[in-house]
C-alpha atoms as a PDB file:
ATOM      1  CA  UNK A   1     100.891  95.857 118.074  1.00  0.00           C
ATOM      2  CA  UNK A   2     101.323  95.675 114.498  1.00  0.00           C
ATOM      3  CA  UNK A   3     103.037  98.224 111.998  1.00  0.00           C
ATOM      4  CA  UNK A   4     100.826  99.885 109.521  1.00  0.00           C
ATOM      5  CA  UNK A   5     100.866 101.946 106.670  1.00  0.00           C
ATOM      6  CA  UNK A   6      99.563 104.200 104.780  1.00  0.00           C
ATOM      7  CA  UNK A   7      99.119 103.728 101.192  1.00  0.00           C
ATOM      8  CA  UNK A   8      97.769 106.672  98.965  1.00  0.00           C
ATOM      9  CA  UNK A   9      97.135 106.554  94.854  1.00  0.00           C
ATOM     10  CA  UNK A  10      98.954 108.863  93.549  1.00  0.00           C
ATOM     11  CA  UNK A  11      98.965 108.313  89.750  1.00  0.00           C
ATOM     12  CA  UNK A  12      95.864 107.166  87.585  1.00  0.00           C
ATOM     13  CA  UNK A  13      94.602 103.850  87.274  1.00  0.00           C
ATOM     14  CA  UNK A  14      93.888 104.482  83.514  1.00  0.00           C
ATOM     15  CA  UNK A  15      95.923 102.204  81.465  1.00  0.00           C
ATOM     16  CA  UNK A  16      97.386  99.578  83.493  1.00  0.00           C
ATOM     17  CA  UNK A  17      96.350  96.424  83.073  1.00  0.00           C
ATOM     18  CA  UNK A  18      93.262  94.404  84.214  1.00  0.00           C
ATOM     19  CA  UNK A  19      95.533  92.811  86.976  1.00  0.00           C
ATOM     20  CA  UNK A  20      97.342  96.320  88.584  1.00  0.00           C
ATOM     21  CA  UNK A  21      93.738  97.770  88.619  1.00  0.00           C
ATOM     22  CA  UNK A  22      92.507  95.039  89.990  1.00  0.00           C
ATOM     23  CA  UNK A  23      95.405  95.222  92.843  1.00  0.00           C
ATOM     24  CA  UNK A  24      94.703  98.844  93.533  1.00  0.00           C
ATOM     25  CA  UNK A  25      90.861  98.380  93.791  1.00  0.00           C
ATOM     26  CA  UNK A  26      91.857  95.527  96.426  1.00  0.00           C
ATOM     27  CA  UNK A  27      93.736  98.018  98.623  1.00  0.00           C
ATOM     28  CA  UNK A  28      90.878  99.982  98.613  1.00  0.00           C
ATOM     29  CA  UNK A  29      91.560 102.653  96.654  1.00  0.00           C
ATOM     30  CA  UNK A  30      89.409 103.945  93.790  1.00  0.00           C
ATOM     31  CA  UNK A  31      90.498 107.967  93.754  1.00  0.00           C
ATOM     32  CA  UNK A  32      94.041 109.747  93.209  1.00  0.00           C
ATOM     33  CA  UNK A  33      94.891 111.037  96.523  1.00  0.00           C
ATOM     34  CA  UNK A  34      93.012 108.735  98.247  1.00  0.00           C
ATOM     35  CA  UNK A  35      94.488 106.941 101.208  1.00  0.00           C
ATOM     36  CA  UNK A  36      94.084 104.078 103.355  1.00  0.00           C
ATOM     37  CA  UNK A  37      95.613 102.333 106.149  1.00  0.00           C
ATOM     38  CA  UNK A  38      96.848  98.381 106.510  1.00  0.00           C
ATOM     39  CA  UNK A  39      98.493  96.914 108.698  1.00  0.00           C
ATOM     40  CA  UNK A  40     102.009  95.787 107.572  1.00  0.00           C
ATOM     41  CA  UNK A  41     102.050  92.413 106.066  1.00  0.00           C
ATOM     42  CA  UNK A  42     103.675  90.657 103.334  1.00  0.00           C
ATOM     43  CA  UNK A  43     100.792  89.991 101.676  1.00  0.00           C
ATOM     44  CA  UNK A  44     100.122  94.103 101.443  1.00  0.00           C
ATOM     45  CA  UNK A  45     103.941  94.571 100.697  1.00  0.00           C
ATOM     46  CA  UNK A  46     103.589  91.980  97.649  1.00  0.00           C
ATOM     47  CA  UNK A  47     100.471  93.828  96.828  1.00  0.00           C
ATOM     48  CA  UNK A  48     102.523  97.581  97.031  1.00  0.00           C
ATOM     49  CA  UNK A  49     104.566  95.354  94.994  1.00  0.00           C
ATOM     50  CA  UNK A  50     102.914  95.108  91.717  1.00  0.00           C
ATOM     51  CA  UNK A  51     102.012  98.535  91.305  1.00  0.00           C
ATOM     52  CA  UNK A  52     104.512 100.885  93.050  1.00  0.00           C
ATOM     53  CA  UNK A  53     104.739 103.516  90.438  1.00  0.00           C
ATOM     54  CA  UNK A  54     101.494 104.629  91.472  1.00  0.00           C
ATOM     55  CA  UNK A  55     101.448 104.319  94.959  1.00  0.00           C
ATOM     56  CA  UNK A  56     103.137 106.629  97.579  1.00  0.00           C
ATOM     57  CA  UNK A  57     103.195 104.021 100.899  1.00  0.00           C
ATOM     58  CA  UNK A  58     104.363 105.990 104.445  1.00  0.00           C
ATOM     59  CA  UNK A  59     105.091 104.236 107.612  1.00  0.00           C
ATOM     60  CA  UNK A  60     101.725 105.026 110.023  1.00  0.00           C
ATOM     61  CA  UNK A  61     102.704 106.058 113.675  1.00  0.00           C
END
């Protein structure tokens, strides 16, 4: 079984650039405090990445 996590937006997308929004959006995640689940890969982890000033990422039991 794979690991997964939980990603949640904690800061606004207003201001980054095109390709950080365009990051977020591709998690899934279009509202602060919004959060999602993926499994744990490195593509998600390069993702996190990119933008981890705004994200708040928790290991999922």
């Amino acid at each position: 079984m794979a690991k997964s996590l939980k990603i949640t937006l904690v800061k606004s997308i207003i201001g980054m650039s095109p390709t950080q929004e365009a990051t977020v959006k591709a998690l899934g995640l279009r509202h602060i405090r919004q959060t999602v689940e993926h499994d744990d890969t490195p593509t998600i982890r390069g993702m996190i990445a990119t933008v981890p000033f705004c994200l708040q990422v928790e290991t999922a039991k």
